[in-house]
N, C-alpha and C. Protein backbone atom coordinates (compact mmCIF):
# COMPACT_ATOMS: atom_id res chain seq x y z
N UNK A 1 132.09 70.04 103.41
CA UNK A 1 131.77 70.14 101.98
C UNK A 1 130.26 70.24 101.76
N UNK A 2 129.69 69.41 102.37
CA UNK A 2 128.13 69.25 101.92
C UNK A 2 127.58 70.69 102.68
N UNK A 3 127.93 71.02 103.83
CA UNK A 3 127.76 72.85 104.30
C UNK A 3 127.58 73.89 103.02
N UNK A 4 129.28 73.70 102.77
CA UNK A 4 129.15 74.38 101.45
C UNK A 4 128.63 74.59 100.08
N UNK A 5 128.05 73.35 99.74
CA UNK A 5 127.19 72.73 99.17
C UNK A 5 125.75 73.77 99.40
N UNK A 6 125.30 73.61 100.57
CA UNK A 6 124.14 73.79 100.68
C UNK A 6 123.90 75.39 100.76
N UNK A 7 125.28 75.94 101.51
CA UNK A 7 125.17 77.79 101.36
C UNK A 7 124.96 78.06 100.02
N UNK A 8 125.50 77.52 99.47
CA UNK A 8 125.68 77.76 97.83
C UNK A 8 124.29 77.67 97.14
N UNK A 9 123.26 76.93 96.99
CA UNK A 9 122.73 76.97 96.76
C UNK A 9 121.40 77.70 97.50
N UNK A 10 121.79 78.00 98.27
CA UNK A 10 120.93 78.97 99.33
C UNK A 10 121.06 80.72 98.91
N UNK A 11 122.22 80.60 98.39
CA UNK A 11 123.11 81.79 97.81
C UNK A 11 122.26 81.67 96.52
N UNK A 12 122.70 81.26 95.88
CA UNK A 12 121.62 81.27 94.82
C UNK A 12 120.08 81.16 94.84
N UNK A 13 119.53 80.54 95.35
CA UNK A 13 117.87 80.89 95.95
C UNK A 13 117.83 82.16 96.01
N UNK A 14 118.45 83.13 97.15
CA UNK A 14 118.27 84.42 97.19
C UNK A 14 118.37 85.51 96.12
N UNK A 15 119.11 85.26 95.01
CA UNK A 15 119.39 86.03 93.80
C UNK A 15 118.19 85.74 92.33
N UNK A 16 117.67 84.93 92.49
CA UNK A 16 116.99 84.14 91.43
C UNK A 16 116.14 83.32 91.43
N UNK A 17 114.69 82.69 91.50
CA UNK A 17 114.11 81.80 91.19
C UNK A 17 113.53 81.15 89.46
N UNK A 18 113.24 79.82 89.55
CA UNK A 18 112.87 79.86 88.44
C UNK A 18 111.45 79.92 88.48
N UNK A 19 110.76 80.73 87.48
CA UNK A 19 109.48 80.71 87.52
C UNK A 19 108.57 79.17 87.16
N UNK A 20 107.04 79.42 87.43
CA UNK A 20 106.22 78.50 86.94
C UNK A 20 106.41 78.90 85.02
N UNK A 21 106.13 77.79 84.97
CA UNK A 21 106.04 77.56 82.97
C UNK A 21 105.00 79.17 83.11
N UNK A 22 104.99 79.62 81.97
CA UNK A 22 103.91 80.49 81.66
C UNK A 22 104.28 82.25 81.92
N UNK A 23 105.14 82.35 83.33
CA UNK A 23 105.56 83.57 83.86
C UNK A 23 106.95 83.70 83.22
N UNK A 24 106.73 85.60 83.34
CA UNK A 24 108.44 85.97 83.02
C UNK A 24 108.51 87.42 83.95
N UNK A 25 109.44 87.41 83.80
CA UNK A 25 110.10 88.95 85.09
C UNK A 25 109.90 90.15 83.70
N UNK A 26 109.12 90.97 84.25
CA UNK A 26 108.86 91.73 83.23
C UNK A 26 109.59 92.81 82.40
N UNK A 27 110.79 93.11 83.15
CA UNK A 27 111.86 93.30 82.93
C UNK A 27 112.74 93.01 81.87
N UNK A 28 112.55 91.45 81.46
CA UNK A 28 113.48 90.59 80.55
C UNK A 28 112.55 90.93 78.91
N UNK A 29 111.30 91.66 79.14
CA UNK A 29 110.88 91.36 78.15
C UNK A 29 110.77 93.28 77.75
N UNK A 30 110.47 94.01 78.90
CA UNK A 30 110.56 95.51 78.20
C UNK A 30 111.51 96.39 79.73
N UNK A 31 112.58 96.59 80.02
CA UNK A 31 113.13 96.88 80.88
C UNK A 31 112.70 98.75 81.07
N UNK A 32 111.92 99.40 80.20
CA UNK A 32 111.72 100.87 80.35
C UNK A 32 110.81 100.85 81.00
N UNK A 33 109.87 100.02 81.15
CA UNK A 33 108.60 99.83 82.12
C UNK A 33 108.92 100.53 83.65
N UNK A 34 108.63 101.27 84.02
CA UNK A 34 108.74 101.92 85.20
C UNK A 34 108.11 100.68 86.42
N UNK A 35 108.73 101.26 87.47
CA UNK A 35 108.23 100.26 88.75
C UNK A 35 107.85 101.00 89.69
N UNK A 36 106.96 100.58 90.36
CA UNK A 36 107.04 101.34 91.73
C UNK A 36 105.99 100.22 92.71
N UNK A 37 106.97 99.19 92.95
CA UNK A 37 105.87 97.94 94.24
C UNK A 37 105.88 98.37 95.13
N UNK A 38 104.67 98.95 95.82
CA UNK A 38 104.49 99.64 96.78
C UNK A 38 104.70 98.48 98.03
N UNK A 39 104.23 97.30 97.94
CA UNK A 39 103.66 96.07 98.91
C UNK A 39 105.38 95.66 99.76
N UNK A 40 106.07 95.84 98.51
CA UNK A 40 108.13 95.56 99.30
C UNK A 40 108.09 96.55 100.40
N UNK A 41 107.41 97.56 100.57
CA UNK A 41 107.59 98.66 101.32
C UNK A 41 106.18 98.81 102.36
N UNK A 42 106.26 99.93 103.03
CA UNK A 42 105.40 100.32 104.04
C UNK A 42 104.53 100.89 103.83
N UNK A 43 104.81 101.97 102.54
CA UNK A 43 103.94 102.85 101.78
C UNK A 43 103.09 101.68 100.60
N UNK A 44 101.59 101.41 101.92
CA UNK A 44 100.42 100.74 101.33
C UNK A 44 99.43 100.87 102.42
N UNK A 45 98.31 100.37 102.40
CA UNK A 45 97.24 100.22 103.00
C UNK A 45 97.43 100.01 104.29
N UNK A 46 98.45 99.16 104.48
CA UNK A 46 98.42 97.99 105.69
C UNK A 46 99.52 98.94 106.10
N UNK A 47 100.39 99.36 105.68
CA UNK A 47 101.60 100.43 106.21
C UNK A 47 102.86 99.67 107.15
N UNK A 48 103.35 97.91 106.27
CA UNK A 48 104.11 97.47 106.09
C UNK A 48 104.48 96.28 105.10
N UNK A 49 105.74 96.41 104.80
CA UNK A 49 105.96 94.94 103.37
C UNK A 49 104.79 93.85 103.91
N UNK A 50 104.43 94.05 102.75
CA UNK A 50 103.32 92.66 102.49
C UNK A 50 104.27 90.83 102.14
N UNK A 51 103.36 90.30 102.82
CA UNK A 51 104.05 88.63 103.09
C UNK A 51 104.34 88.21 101.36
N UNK A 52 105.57 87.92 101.49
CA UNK A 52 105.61 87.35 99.57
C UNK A 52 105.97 87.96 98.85
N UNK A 53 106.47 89.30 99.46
CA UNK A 53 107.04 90.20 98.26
C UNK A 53 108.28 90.75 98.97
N UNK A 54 109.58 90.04 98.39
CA UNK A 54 110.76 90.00 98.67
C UNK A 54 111.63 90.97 98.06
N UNK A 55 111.55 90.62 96.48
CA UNK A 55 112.24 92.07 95.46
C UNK A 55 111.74 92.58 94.86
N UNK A 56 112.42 93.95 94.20
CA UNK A 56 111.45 94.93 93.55
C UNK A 56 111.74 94.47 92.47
N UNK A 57 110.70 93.24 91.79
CA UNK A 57 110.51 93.18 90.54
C UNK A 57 109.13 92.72 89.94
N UNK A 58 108.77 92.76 88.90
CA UNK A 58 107.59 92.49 88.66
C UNK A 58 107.26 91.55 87.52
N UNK A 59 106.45 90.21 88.38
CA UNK A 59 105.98 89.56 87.71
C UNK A 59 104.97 89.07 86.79
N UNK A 60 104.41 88.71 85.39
CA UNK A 60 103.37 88.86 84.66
C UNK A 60 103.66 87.46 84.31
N UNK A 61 102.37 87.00 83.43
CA UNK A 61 102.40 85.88 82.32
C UNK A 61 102.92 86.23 81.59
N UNK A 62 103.43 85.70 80.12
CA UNK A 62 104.09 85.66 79.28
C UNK A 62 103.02 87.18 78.10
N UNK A 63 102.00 86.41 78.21
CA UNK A 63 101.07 87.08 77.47
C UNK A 63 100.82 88.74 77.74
N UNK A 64 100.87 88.78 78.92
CA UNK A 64 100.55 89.97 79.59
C UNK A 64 102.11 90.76 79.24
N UNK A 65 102.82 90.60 79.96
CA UNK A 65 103.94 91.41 79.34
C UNK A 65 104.25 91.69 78.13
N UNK A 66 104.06 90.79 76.98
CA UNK A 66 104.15 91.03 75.63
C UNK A 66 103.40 92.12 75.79
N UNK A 67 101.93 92.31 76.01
CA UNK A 67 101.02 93.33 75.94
C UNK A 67 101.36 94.41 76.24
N UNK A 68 101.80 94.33 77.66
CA UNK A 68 102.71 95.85 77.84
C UNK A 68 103.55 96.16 77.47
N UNK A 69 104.42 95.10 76.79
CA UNK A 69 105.61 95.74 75.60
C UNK A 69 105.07 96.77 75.05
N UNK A 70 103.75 95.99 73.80
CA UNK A 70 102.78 97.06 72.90
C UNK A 70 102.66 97.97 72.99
N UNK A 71 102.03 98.29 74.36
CA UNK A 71 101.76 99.41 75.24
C UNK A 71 102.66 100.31 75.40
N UNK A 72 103.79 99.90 75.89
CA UNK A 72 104.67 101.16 76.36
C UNK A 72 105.58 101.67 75.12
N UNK A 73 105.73 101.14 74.00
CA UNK A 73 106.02 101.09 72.57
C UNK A 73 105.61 102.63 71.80
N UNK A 74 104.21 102.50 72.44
CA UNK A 74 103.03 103.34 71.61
C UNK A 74 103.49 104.39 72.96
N UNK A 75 103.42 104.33 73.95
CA UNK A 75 103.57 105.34 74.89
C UNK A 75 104.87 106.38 74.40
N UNK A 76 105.91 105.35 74.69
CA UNK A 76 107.07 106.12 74.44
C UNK A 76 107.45 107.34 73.20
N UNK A 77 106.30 107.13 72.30
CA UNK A 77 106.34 107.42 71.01
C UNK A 77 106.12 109.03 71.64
N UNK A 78 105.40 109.38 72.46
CA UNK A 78 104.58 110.46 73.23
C UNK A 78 105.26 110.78 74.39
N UNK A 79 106.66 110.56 74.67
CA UNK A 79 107.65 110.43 76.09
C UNK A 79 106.31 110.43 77.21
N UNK A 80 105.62 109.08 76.82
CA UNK A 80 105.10 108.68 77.77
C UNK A 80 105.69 107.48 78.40
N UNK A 81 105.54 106.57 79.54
CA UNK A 81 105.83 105.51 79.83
C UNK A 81 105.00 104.91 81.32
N UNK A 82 104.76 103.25 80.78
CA UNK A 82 103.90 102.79 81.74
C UNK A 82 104.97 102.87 83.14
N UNK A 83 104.12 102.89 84.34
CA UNK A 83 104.36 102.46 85.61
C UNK A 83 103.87 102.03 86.31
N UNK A 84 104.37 100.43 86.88
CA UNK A 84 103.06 99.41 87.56
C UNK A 84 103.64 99.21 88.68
N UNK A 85 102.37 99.40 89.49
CA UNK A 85 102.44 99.10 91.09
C UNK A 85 102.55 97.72 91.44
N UNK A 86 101.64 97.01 90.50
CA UNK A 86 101.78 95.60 91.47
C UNK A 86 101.30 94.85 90.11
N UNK A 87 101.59 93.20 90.14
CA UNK A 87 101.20 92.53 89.20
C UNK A 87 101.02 91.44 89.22
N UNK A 88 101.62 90.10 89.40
CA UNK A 88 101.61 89.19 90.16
C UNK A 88 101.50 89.02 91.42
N UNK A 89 100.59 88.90 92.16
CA UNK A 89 100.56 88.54 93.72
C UNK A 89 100.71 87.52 94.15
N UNK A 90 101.22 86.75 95.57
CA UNK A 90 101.04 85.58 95.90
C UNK A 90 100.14 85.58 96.92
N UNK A 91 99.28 84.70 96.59
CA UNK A 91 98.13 83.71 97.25
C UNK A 91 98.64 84.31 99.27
N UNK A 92 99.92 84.63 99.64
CA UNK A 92 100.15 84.52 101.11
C UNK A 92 99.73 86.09 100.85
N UNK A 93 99.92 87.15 99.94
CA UNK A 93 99.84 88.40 100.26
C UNK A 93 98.63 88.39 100.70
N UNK A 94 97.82 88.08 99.92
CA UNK A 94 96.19 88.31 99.81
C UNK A 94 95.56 87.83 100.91
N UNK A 95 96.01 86.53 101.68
CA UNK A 95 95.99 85.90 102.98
C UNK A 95 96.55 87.17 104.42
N UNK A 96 97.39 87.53 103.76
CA UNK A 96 98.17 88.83 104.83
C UNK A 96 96.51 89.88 104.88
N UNK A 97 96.67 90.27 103.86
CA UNK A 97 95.27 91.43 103.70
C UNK A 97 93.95 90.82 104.88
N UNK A 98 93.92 89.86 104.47
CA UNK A 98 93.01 88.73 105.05
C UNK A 98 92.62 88.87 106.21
N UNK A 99 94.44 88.74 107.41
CA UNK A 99 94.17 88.86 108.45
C UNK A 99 94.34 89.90 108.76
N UNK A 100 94.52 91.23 108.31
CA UNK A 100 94.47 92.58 108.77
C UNK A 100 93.19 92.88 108.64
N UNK A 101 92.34 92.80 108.13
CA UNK A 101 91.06 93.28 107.80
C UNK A 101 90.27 92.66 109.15
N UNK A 102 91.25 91.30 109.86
CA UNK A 102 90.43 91.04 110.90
C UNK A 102 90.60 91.72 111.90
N UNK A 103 91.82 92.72 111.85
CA UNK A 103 92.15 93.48 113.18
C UNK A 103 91.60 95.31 113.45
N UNK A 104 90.02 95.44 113.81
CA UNK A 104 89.44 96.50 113.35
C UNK A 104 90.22 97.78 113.62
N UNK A 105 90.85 97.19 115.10
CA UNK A 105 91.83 98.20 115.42
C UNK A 105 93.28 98.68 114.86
N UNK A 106 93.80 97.79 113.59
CA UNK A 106 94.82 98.15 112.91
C UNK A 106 94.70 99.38 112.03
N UNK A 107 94.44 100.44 112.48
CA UNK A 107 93.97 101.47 110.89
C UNK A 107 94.93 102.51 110.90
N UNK A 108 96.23 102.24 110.76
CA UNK A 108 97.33 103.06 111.09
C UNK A 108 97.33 104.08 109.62
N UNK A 109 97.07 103.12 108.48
CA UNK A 109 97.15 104.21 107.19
C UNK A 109 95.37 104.53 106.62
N UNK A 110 94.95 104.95 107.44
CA UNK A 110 93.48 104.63 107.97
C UNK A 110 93.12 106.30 106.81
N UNK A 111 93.89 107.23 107.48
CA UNK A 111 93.77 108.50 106.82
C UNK A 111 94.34 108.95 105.23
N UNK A 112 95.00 107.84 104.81
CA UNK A 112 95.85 108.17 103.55
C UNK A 112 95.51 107.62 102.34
N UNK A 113 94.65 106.26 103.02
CA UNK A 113 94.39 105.07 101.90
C UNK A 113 93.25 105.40 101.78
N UNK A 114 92.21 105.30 102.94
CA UNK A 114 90.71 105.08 103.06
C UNK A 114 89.60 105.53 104.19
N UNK A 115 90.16 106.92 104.34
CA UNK A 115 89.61 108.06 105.53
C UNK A 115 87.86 107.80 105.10
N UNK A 116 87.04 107.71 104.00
CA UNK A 116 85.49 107.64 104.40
C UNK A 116 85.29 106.54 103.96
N UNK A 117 85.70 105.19 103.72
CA UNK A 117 85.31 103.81 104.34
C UNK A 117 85.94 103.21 105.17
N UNK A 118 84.98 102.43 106.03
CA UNK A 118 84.94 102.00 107.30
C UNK A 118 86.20 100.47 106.97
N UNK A 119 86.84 100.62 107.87
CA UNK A 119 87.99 99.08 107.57
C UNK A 119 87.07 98.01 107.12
N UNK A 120 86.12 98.04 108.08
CA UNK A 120 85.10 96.57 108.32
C UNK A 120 84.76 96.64 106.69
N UNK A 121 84.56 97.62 105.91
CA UNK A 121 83.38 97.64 105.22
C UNK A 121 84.02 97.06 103.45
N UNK A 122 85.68 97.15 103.67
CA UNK A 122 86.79 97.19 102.09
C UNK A 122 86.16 95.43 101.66
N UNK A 123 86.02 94.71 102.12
CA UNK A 123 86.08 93.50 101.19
C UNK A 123 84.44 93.84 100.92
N UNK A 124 83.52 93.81 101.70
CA UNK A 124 82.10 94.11 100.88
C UNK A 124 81.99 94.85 100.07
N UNK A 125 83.07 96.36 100.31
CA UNK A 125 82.54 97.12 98.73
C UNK A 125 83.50 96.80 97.31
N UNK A 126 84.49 95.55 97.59
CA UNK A 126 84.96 94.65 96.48
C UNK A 126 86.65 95.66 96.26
N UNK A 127 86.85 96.47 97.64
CA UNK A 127 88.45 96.80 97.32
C UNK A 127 89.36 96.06 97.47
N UNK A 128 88.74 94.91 98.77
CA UNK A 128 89.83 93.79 99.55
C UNK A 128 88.86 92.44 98.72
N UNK A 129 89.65 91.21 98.27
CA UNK A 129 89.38 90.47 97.84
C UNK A 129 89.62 89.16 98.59
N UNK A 130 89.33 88.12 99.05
CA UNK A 130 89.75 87.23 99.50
C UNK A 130 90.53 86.13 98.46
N UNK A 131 90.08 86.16 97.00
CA UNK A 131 91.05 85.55 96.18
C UNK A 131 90.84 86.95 94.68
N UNK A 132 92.34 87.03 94.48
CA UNK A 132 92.52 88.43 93.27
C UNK A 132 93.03 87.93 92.37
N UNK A 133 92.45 88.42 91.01
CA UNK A 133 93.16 88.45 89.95
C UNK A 133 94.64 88.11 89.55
N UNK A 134 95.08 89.47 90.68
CA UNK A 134 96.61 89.61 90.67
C UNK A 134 97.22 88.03 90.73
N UNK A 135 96.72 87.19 91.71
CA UNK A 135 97.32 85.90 92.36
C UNK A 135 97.25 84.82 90.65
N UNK A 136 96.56 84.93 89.74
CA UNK A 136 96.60 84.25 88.27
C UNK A 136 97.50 84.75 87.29
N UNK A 137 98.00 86.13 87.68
CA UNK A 137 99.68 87.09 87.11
C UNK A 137 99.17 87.85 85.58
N UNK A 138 97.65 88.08 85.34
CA UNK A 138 97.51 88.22 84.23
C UNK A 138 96.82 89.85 84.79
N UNK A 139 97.20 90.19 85.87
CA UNK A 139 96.77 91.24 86.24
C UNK A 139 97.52 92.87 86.37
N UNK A 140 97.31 93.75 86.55
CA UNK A 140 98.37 94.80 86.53
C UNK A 140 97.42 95.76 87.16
N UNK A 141 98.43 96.64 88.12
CA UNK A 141 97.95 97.81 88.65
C UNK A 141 98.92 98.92 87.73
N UNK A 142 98.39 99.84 87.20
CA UNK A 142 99.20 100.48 86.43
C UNK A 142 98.72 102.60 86.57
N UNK A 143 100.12 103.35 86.12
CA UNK A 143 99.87 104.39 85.68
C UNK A 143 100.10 104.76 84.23
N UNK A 144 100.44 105.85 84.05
CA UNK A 144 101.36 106.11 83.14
C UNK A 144 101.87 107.96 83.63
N UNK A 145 103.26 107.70 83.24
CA UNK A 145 104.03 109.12 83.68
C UNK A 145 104.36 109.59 82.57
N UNK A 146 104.46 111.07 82.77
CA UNK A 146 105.40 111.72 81.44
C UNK A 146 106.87 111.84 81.80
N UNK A 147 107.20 111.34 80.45
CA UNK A 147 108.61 111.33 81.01
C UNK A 147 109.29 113.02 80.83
N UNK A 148 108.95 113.83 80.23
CA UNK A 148 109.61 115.00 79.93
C UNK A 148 109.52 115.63 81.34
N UNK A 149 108.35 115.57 81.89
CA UNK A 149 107.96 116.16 83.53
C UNK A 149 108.56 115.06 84.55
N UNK A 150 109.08 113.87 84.19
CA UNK A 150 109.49 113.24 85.46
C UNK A 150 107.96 112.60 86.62
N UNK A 151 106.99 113.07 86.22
CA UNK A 151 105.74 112.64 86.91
C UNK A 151 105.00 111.97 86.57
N UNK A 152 104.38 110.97 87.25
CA UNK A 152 102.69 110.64 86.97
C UNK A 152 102.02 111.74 86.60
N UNK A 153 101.35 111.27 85.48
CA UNK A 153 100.01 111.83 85.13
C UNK A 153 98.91 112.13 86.21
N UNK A 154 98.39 113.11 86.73
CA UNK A 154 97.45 113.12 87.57
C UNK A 154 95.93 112.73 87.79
N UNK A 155 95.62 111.75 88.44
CA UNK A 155 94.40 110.86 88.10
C UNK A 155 93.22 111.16 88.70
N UNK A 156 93.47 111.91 89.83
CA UNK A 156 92.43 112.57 90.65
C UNK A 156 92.47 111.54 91.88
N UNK A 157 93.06 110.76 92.32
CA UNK A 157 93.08 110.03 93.60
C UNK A 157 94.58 109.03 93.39
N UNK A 158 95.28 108.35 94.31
CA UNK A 158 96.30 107.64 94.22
C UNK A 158 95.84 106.13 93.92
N UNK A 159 96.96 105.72 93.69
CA UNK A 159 96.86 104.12 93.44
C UNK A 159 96.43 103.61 95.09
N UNK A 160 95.60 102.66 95.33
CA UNK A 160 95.10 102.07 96.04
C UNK A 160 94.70 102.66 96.83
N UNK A 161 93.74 103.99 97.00
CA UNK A 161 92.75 105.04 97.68
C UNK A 161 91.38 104.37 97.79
N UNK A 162 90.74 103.63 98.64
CA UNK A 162 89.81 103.27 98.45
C UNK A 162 88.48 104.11 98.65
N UNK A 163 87.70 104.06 97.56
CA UNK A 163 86.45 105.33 97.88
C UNK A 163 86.34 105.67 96.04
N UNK A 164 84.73 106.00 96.56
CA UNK A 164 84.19 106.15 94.76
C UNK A 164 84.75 107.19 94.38
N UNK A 165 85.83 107.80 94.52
CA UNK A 165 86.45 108.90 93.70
C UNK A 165 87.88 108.03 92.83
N UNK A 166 88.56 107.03 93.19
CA UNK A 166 88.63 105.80 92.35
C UNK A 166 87.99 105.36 91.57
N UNK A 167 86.87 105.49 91.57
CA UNK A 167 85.97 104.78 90.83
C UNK A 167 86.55 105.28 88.85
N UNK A 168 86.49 104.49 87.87
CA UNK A 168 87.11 104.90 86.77
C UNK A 168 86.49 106.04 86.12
N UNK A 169 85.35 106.39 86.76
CA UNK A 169 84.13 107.04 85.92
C UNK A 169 83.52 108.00 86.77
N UNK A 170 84.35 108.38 88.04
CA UNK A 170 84.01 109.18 89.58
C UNK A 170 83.48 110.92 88.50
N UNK A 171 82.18 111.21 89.49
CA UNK A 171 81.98 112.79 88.73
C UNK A 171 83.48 113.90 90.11
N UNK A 172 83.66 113.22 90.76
CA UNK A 172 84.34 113.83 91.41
C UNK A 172 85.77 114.13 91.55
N UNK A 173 86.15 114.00 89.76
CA UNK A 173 87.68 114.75 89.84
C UNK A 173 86.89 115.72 88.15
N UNK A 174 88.43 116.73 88.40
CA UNK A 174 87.93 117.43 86.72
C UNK A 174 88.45 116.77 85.91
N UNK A 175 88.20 118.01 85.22
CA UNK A 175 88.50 117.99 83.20
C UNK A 175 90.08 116.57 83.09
N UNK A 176 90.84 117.40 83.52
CA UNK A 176 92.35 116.73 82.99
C UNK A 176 92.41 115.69 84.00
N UNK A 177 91.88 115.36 85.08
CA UNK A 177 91.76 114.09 85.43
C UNK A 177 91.20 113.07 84.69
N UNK A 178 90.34 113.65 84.65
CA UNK A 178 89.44 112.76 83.93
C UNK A 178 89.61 111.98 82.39
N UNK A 179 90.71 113.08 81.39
CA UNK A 179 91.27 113.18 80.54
C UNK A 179 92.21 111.87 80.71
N UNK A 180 93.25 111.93 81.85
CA UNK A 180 94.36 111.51 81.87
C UNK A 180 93.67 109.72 82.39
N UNK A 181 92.79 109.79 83.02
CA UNK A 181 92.14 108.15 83.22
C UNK A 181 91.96 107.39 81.97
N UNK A 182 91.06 108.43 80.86
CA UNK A 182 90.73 107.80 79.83
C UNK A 182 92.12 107.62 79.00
N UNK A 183 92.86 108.03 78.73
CA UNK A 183 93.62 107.96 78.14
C UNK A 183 94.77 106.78 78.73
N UNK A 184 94.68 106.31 79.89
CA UNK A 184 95.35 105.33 80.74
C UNK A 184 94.26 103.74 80.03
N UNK A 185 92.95 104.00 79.63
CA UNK A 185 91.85 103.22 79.34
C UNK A 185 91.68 102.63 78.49
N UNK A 186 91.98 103.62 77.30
CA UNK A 186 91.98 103.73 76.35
C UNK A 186 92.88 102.71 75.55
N UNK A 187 94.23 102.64 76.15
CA UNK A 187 95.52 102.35 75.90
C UNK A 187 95.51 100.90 76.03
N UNK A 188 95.44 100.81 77.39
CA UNK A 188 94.97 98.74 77.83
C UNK A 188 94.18 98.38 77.55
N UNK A 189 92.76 99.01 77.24
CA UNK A 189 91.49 98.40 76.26
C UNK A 189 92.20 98.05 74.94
N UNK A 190 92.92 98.90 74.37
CA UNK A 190 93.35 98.78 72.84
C UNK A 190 93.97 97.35 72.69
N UNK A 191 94.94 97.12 73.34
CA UNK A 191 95.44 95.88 73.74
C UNK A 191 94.87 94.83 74.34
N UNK A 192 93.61 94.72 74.65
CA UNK A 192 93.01 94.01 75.32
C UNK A 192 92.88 93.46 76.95
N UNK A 193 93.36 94.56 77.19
CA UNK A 193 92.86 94.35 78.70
C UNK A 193 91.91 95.13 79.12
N UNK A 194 91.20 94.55 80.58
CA UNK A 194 89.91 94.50 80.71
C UNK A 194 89.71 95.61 82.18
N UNK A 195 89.00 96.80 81.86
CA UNK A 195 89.46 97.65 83.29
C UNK A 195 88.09 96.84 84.22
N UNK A 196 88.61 97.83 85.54
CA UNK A 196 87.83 97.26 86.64
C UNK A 196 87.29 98.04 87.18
N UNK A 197 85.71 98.12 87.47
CA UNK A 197 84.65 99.26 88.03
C UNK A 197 85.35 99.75 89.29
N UNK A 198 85.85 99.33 89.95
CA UNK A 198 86.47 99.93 91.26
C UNK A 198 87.61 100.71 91.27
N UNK A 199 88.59 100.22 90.40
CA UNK A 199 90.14 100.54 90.28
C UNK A 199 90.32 101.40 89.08
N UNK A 200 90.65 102.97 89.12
CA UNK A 200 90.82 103.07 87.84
C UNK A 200 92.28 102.77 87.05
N UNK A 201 93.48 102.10 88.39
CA UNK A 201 94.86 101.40 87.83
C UNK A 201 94.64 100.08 87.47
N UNK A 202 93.18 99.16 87.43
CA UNK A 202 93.01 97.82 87.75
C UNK A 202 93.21 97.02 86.31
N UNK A 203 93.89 96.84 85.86
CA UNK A 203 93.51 95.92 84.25
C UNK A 203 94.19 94.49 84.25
N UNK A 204 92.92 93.14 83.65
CA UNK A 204 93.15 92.49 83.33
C UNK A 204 93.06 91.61 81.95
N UNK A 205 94.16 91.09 82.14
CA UNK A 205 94.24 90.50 80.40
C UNK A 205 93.28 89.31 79.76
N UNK A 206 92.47 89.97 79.32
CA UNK A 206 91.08 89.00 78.44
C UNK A 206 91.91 88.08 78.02
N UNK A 207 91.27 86.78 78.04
CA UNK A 207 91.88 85.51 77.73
C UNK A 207 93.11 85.23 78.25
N UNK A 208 93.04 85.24 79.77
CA UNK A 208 94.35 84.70 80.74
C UNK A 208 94.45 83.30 80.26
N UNK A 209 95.43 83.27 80.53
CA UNK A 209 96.14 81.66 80.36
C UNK A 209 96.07 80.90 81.44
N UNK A 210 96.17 81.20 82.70
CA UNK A 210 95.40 80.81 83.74
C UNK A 210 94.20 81.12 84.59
N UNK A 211 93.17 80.92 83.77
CA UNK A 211 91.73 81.82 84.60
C UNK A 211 91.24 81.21 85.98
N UNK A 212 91.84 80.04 86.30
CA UNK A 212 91.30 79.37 87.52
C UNK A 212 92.22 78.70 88.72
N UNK A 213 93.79 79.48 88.34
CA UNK A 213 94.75 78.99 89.26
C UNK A 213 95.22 80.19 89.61
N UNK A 214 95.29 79.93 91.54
CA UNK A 214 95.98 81.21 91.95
C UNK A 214 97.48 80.64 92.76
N UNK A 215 97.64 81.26 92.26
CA UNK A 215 99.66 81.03 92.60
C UNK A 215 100.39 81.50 94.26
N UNK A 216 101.30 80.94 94.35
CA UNK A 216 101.63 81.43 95.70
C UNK A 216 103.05 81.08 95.46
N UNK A 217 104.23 81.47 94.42
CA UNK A 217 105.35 81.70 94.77
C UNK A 217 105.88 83.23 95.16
N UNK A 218 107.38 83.42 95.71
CA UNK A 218 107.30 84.66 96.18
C UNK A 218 107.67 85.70 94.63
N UNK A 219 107.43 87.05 95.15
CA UNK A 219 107.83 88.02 94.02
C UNK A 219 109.57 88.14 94.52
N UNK A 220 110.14 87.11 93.32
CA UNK A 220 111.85 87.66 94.57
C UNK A 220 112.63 87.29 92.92
């Protein structure tokens, strides 16, 4: 009995956690929100699932998702719609990054992510972080797609490409790139989130609710 007992609730662990006070599955609050967690998968930097990220779902503060409600509200109006790569991180992912960055010889997605900076060189030029935003949940990596075309908007580099053509303000994409950034900018500024000189998917939500705690439950 007590066996059974304990599968059971093991069974349930795997389907569901309850969050910390403050977080919600972003899902419960705008389910059109597009997904795409690259970190569950291979297709990333490191070029396998990152430690802590179990299911494809995505976690925010309470505050922050309301926001992207807003957001994708006003999008949809335009068969536009947001799509976020990553949002909540745990404290072990960022630790994972950590110790890959120590292995000079790991550069398997070396050509896809970050062909003209040097591995050694991602946390000094502020792409690799030793503690992120993401890990406080008030953070979002984001696009936006059209929905009539079925595509992302084209930004002039991919989500997590490291190199100043990322950069939000790079002279090195054109016209309708350049177009389609601001208008990604434009949108989460309006709402109050805060972009990031490096990332042009990077936005965080001015006046987090947790500005000085980084979290480490899993994304499941």
């Amino acid at each position: 009995m007590r066996q059974f007992i304990f599968f059971f609730f093991a069974a349930v662990h795997c389907f569901s956690q309850s969050l910390p006070k403050g977080f919600v599955y972003l899902n419960k609050i705008d389910p059109s929100i597009q997904i795409d967690l690259r970190y569950i998968t291979d297709n990333n930097f490191i070029g396998s699932p990152i430690d802590g990220y179990q299911k494809k779902v995505i976690i925010t503060t309470l505050p922050t998702a309301e926001a992207l409600h807003k957001i994708q509200t006003e999008l949809l109006k335009d068969s536009l719609s947001l799509k976020i790569f990553d949002a909540y991180r745990p404290q072990q992912a960022v630790d994972h990054f950590m110790k890959w960055a120590k292995k000079p010889n790991d550069t398997l997605k070396k050509s896809q992510f970050y062909p003209n900076v040097k591995k050694s060189a991602l946390f000094k030029k502020g792409y690799i972080a030793k503690k992120s935003s993401h890990t406080r949940g008030s953070t979002v990596d984001v696009t936006i797609v059209d929905l009539k075309k079925g595509e992302a908007l084209d930004m002039g580099s991919s989500f997590d490409f490291f190199g100043k053509i990322s950069h939000p303000f790079s002279t090195k994409i054109n016209t309708m790139q350049k177009k389609n950034r601001m208008t990604l900018r434009a949108i989460m500024v309006k709402y109050n989130f805060k972009p990031y000189d490096q990332e042009w998917w990077h936005f965080t939500l001015k006046g987090e609710i947790f500005p000085n705690t980084y979290y480490n439950f899993f994304v499941e």
